[in-house]
C-alpha atoms as a PDB file:
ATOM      1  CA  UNK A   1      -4.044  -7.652 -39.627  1.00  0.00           C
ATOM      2  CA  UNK A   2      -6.325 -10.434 -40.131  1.00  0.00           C
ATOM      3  CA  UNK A   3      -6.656 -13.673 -42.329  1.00  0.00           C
ATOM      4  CA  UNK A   4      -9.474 -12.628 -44.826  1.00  0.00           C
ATOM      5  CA  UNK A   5     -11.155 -15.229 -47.042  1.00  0.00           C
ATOM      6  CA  UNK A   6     -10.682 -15.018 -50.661  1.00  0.00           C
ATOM      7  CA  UNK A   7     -11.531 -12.267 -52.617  1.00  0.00           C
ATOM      8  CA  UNK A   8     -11.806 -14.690 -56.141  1.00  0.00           C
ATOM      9  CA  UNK A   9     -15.814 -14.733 -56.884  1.00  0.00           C
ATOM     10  CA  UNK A  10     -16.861 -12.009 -54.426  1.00  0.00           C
ATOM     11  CA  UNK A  11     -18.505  -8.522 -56.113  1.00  0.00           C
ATOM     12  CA  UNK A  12     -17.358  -5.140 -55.443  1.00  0.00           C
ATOM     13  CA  UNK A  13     -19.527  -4.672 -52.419  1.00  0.00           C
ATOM     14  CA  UNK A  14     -18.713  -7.729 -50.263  1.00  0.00           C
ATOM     15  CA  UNK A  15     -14.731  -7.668 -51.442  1.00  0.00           C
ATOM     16  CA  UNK A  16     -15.065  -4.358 -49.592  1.00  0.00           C
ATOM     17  CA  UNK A  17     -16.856  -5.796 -46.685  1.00  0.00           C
ATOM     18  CA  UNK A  18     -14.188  -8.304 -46.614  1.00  0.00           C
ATOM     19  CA  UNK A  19     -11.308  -6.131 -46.506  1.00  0.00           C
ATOM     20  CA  UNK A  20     -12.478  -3.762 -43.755  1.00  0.00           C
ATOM     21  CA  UNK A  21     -10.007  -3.794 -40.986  1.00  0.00           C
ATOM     22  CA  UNK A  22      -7.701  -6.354 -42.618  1.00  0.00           C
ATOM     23  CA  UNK A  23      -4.556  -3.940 -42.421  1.00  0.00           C
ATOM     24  CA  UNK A  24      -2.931  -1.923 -39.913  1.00  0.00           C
ATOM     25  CA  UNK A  25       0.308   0.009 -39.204  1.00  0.00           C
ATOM     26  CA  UNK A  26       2.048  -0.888 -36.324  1.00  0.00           C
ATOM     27  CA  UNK A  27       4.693   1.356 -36.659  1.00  0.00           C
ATOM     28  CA  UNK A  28       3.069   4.727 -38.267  1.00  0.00           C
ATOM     29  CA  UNK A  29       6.357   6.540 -37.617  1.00  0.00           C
ATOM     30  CA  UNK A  30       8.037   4.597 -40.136  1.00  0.00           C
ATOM     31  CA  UNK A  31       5.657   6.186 -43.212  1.00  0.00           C
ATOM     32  CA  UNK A  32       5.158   9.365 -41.912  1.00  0.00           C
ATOM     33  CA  UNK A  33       4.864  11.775 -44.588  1.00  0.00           C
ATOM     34  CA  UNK A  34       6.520   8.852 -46.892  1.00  0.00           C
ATOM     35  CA  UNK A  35       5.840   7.625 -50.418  1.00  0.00           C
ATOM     36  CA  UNK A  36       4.577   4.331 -50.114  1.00  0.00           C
ATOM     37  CA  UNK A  37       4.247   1.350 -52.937  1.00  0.00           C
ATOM     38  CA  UNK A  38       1.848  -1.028 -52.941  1.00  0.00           C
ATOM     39  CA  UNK A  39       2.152  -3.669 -54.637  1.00  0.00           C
ATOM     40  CA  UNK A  40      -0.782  -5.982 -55.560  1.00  0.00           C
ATOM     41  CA  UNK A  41      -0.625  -9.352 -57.950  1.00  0.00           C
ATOM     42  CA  UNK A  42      -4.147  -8.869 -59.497  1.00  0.00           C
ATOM     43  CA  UNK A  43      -6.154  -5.679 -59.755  1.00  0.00           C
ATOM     44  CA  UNK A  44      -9.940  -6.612 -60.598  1.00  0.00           C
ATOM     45  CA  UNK A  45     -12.155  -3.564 -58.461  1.00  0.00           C
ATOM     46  CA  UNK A  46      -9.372  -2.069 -56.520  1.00  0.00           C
ATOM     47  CA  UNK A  47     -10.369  -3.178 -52.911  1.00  0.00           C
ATOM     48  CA  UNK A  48      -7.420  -4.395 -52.437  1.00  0.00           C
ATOM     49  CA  UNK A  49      -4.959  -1.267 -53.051  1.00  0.00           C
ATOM     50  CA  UNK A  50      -7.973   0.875 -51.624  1.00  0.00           C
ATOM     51  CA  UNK A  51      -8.289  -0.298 -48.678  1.00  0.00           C
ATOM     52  CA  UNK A  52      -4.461  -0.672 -47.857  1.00  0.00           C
ATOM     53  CA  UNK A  53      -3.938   3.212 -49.325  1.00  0.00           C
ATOM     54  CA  UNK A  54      -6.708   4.259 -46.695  1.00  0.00           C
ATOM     55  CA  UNK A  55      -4.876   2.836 -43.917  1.00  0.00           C
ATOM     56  CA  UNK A  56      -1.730   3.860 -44.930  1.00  0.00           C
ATOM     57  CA  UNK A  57      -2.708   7.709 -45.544  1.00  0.00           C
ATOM     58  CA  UNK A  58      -4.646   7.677 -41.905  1.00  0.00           C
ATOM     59  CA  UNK A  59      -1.223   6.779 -40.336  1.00  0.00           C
ATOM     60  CA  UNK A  60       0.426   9.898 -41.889  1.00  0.00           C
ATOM     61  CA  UNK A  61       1.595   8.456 -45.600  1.00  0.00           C
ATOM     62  CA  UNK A  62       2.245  11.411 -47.232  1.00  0.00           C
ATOM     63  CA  UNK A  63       1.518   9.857 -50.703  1.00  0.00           C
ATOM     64  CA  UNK A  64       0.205   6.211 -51.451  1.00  0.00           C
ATOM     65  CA  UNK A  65       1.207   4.446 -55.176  1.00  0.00           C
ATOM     66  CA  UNK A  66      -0.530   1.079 -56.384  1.00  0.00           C
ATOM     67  CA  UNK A  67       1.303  -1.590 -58.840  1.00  0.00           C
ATOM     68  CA  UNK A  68      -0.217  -4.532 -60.287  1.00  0.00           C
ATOM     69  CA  UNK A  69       1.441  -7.383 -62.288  1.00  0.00           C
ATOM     70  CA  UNK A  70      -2.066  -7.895 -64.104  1.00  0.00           C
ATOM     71  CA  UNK A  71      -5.423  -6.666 -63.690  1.00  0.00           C
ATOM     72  CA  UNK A  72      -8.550  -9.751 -63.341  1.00  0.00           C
ATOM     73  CA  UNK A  73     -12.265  -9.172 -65.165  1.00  0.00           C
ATOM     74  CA  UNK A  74     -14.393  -8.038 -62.961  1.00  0.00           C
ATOM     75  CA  UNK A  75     -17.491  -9.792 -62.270  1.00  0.00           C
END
């Protein structure tokens, strides 16, 4: 919901840090008990799609799915 700074060069710990409360779900009715995609350019630790899954499944997502294009080495 917020502009977070870049993950590039952070370690597992502080791209977590980074990414807490960065999404929301304004309108939970919408995914309610839905199968949701998320779709991420670059998986390197996962915060990413974690952190957006977690959101999504405490609005009432029935099931969350992650896609990446390419996955980044992880520092």
């Amino acid at each position: 919901d917020f502009d977070t700074p870049p993950q590039v060069g952070l370690k597992r710990a502080a791209r977590e840090a980074n990414l807490k409360g960065a999404f929301s779900v304004s309108r939970p009715d919408v995914i309610c008990d839905q199968v949701v995609l998320i779709i991420d350019d670059v998986f390197t630790t996962g915060s990413t799609i974690s952190a957006a899954a977690a959101t999504l499944r405490q609005a009432g997502a029935r099931q969350v799915l992650g896609l990446t294009a390419a996955t980044g080495r992880y520092i």
